[in-house]
N, C-alpha and C. Protein backbone atom coordinates (compact mmCIF):
# COMPACT_ATOMS: atom_id res chain seq x y z
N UNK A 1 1.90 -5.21 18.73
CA UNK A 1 1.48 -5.06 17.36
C UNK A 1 0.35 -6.05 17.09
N UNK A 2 -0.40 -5.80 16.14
CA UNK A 2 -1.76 -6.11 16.26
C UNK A 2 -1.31 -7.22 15.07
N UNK A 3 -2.17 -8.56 14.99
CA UNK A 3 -1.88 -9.60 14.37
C UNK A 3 -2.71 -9.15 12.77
N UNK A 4 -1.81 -9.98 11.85
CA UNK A 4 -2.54 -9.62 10.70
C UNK A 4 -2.74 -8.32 9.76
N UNK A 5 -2.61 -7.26 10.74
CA UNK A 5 -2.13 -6.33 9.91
C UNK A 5 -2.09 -5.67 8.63
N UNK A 6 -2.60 -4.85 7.48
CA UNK A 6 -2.06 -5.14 6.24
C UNK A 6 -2.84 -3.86 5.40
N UNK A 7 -1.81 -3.03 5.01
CA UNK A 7 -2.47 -1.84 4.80
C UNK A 7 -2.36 -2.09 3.00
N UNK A 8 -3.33 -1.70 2.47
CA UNK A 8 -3.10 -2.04 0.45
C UNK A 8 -3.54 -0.18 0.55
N UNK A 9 -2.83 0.38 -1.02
CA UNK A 9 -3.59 1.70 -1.45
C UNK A 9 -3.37 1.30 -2.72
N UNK A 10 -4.48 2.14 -3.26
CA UNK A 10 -4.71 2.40 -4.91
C UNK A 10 -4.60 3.66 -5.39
N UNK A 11 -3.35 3.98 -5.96
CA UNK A 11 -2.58 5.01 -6.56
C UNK A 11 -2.40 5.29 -8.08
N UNK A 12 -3.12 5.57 -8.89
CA UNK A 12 -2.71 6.00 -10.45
C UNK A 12 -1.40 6.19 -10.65
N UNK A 13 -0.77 5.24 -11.75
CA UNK A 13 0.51 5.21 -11.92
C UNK A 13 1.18 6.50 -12.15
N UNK A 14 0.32 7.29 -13.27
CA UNK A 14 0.26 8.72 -13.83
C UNK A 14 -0.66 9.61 -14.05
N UNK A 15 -0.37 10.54 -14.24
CA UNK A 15 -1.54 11.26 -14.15
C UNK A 15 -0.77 12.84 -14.78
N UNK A 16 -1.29 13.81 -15.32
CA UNK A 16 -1.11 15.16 -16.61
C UNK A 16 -0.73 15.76 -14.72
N UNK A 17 0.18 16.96 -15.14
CA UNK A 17 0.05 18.03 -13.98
C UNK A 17 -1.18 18.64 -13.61
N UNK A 18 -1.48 19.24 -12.45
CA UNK A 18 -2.78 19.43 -11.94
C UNK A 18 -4.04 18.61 -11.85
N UNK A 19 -3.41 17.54 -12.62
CA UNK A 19 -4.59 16.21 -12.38
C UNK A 19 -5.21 16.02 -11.05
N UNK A 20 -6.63 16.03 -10.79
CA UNK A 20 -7.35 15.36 -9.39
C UNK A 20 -7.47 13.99 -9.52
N UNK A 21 -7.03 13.23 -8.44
CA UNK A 21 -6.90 11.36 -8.81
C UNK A 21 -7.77 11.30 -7.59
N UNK A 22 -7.61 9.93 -7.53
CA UNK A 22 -9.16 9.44 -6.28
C UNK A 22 -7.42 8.55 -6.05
N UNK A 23 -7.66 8.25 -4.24
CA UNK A 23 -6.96 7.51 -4.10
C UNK A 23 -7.83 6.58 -2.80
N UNK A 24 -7.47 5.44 -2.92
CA UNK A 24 -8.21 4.42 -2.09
C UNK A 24 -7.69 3.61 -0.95
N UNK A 25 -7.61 3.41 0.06
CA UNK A 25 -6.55 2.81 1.35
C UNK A 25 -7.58 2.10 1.97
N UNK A 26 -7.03 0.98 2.14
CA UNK A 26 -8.00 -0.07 3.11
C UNK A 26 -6.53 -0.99 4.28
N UNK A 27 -7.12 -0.97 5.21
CA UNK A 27 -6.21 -1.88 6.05
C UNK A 27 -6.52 -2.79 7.02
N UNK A 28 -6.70 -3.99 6.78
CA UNK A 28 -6.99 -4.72 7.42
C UNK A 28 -6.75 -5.01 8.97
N UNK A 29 -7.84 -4.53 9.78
CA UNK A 29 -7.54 -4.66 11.06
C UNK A 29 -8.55 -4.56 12.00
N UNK A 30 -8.63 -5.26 12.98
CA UNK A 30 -10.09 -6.24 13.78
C UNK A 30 -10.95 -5.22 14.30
N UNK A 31 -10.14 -3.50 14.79
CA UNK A 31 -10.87 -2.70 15.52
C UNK A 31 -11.41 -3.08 16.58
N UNK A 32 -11.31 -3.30 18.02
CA UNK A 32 -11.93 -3.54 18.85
C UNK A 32 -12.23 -2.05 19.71
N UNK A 33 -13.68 -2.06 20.17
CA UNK A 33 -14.01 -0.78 20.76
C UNK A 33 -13.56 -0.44 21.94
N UNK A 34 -13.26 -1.83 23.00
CA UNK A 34 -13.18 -1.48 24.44
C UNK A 34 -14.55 -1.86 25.10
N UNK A 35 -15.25 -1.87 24.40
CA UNK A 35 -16.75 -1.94 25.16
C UNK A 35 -17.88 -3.45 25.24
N UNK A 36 -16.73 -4.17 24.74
CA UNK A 36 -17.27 -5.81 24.74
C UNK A 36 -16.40 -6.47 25.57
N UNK A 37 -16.88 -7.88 25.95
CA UNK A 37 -16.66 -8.45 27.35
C UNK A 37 -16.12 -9.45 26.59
N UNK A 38 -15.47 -10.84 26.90
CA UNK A 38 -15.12 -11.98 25.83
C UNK A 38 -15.71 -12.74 27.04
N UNK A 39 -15.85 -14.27 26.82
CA UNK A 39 -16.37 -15.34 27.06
C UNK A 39 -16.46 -15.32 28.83
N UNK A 40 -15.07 -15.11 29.12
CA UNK A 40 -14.97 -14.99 30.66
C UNK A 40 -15.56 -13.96 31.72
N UNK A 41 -16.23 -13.04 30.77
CA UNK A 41 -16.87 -11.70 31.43
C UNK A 41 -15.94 -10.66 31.01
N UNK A 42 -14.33 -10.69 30.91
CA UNK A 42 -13.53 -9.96 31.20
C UNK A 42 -13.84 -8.95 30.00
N UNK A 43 -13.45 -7.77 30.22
CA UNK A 43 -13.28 -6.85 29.22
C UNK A 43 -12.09 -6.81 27.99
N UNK A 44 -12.62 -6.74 27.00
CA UNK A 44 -11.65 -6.87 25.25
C UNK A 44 -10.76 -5.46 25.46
N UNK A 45 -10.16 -5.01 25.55
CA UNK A 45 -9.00 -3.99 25.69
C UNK A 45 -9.78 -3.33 24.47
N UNK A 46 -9.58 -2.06 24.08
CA UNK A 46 -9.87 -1.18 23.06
C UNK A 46 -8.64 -1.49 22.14
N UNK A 47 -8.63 -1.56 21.08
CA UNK A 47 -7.27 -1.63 19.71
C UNK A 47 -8.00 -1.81 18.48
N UNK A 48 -7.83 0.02 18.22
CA UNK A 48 -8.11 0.72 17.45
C UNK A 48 -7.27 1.30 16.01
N UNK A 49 -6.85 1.22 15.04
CA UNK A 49 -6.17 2.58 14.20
C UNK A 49 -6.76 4.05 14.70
N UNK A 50 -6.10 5.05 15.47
CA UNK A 50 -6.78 5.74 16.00
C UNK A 50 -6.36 6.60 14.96
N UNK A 51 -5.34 6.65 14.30
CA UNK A 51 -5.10 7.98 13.01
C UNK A 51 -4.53 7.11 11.77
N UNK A 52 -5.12 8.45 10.64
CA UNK A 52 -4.44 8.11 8.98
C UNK A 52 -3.75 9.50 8.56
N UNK A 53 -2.77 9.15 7.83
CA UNK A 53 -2.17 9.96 7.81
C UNK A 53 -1.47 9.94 6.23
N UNK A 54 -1.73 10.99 5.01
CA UNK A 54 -1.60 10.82 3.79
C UNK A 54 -0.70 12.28 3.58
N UNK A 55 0.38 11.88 3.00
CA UNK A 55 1.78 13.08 2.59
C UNK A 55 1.83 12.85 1.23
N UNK A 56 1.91 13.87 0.45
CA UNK A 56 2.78 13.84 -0.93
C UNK A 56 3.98 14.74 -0.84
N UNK A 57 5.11 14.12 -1.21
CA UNK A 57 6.62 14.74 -1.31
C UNK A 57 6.44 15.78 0.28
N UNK A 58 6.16 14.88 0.80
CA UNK A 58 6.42 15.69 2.39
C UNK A 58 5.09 16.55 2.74
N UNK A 59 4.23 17.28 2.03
CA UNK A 59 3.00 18.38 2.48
C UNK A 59 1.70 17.06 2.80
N UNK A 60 1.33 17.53 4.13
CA UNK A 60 0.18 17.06 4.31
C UNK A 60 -0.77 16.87 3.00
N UNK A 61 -1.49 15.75 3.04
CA UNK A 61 -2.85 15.74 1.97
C UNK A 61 -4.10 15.40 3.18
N UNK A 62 -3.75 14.70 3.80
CA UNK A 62 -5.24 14.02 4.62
C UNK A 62 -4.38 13.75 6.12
N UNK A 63 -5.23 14.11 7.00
CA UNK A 63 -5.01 13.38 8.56
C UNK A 63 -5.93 13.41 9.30
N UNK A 64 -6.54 11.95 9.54
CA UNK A 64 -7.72 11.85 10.26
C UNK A 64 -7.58 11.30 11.52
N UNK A 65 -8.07 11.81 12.95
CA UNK A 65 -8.34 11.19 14.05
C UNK A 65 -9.50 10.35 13.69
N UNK A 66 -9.14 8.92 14.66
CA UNK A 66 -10.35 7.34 14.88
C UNK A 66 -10.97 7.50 15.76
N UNK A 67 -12.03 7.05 15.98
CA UNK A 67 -12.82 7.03 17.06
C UNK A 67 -13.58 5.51 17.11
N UNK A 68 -13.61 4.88 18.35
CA UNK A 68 -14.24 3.62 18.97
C UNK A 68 -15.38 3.18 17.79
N UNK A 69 -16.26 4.09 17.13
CA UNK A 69 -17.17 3.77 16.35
C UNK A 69 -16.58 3.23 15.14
N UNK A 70 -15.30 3.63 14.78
CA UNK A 70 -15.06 3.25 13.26
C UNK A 70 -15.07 1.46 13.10
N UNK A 71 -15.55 0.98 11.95
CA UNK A 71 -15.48 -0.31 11.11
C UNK A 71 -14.24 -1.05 11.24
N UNK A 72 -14.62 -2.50 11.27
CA UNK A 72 -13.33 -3.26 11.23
C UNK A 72 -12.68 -2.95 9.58
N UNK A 73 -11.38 -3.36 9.41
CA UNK A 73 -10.80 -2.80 8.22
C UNK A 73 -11.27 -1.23 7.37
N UNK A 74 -10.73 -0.13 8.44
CA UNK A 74 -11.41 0.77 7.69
C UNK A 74 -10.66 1.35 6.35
N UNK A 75 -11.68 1.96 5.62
CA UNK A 75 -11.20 2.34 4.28
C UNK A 75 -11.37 3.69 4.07
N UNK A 76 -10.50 4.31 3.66
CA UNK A 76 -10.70 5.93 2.84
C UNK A 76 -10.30 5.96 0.99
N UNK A 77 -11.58 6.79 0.66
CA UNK A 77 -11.27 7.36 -0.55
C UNK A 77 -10.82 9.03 -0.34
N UNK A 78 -10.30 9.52 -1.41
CA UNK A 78 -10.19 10.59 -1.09
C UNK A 78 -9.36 11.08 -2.45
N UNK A 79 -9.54 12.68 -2.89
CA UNK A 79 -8.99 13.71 -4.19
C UNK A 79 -7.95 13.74 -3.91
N UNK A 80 -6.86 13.94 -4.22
CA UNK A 80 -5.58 14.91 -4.21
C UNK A 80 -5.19 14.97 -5.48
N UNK A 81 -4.60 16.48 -5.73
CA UNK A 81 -3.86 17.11 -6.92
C UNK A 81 -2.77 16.99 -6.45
N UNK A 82 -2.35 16.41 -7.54
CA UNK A 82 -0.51 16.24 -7.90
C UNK A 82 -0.08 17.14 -9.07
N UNK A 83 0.85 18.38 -8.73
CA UNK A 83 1.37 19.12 -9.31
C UNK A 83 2.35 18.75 -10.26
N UNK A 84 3.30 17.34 -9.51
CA UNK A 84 4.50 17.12 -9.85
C UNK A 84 4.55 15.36 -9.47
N UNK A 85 5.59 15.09 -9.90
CA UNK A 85 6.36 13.94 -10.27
C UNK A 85 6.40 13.49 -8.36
N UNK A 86 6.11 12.28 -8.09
CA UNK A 86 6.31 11.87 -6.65
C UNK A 86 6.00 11.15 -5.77
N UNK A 87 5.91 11.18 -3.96
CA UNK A 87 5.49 9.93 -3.91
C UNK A 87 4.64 10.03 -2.51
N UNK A 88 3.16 9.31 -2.44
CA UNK A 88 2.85 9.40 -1.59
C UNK A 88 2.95 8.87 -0.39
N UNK A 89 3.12 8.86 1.04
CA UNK A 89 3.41 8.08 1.85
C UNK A 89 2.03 8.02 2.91
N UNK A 90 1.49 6.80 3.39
CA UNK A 90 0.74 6.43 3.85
C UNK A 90 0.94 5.98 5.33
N UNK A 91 0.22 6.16 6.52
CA UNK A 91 0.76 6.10 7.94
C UNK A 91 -0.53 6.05 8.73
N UNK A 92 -0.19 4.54 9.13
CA UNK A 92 -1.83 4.26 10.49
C UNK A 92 -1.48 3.99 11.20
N UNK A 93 -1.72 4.83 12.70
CA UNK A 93 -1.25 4.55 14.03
C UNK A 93 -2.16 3.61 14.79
N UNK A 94 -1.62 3.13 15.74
CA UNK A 94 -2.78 2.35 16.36
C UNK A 94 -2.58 2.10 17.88
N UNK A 95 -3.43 1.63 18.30
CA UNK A 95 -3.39 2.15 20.24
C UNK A 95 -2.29 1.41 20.65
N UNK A 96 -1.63 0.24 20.05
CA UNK A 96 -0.86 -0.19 20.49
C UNK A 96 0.43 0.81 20.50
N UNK A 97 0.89 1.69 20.20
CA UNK A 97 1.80 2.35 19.13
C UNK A 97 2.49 2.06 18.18
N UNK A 98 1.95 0.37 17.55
CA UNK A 98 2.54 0.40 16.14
C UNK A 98 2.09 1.25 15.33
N UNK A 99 2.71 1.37 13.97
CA UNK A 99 2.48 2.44 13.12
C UNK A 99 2.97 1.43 11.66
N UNK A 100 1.96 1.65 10.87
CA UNK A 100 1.90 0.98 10.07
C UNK A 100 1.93 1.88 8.45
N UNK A 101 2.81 1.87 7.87
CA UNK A 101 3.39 2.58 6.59
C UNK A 101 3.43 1.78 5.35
N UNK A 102 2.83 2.57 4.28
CA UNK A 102 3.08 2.13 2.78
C UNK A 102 3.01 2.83 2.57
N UNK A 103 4.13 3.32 0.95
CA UNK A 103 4.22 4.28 0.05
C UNK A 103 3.99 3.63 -1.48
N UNK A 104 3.15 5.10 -2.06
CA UNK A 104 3.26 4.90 -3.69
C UNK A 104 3.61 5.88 -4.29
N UNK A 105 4.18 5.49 -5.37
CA UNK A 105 4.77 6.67 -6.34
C UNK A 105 3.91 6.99 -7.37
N UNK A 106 3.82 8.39 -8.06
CA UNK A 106 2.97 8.53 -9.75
C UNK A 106 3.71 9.64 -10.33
N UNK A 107 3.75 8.97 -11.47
CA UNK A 107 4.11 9.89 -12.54
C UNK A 107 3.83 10.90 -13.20
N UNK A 108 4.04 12.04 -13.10
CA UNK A 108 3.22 13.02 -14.11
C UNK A 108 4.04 13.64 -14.99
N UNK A 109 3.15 13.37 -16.33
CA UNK A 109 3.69 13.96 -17.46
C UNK A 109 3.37 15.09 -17.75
């Protein structure tokens, strides 16, 4: 498991039925490509978040494959309509095979 770690999202507490919300996920983590050497010559291992993965009340909303190019701490914005009352669950895999999870809930009136 990769040191430091630390996934935050920004979730609207509530929101009317059929509401479109913006939701925001950032997770702190070093990204290394595989393709840099460290001090000794030796090669940096690749350790990546290679997937994201965004559910409301269980139905897919977002799932993205990573690739070597992506940013240290990467971030997604992204729409989803919430029909109903519930909760989203958040999921970043990473080459190590930790898997790193946060959930938020919103209300709709």
């Amino acid at each position: 498991m990769a040191k430091g770690v630390k996934p935050r999202v920004k979730v609207p507490k509530s929101a009317s039925a059929g509401d479109t919300i913006t939701i925001k996920t950032l997770i702190s983590h070093k990204m290394e490509s595989g393709q840099r050497k460290d001090s000794d010559g030796n090669q940096i291992p690749r350790s990546i978040i290679n997937r994201f993965v965004a559910d409301f009340n269980g139905q897919n909303v977002i799932d993205v494959t990573l690739e070597p190019a992506i940013s240290t701490n990467p971030y997604f914005q992204f729409d989803a309509t919430v029909p109903e009352s519930g909760e989203f669950k958040f999921t970043w895999y990473d080459d190590d095979g930790s898997v790193y999870e946060t959930s938020k809930t919103i209300e709709v009136n």
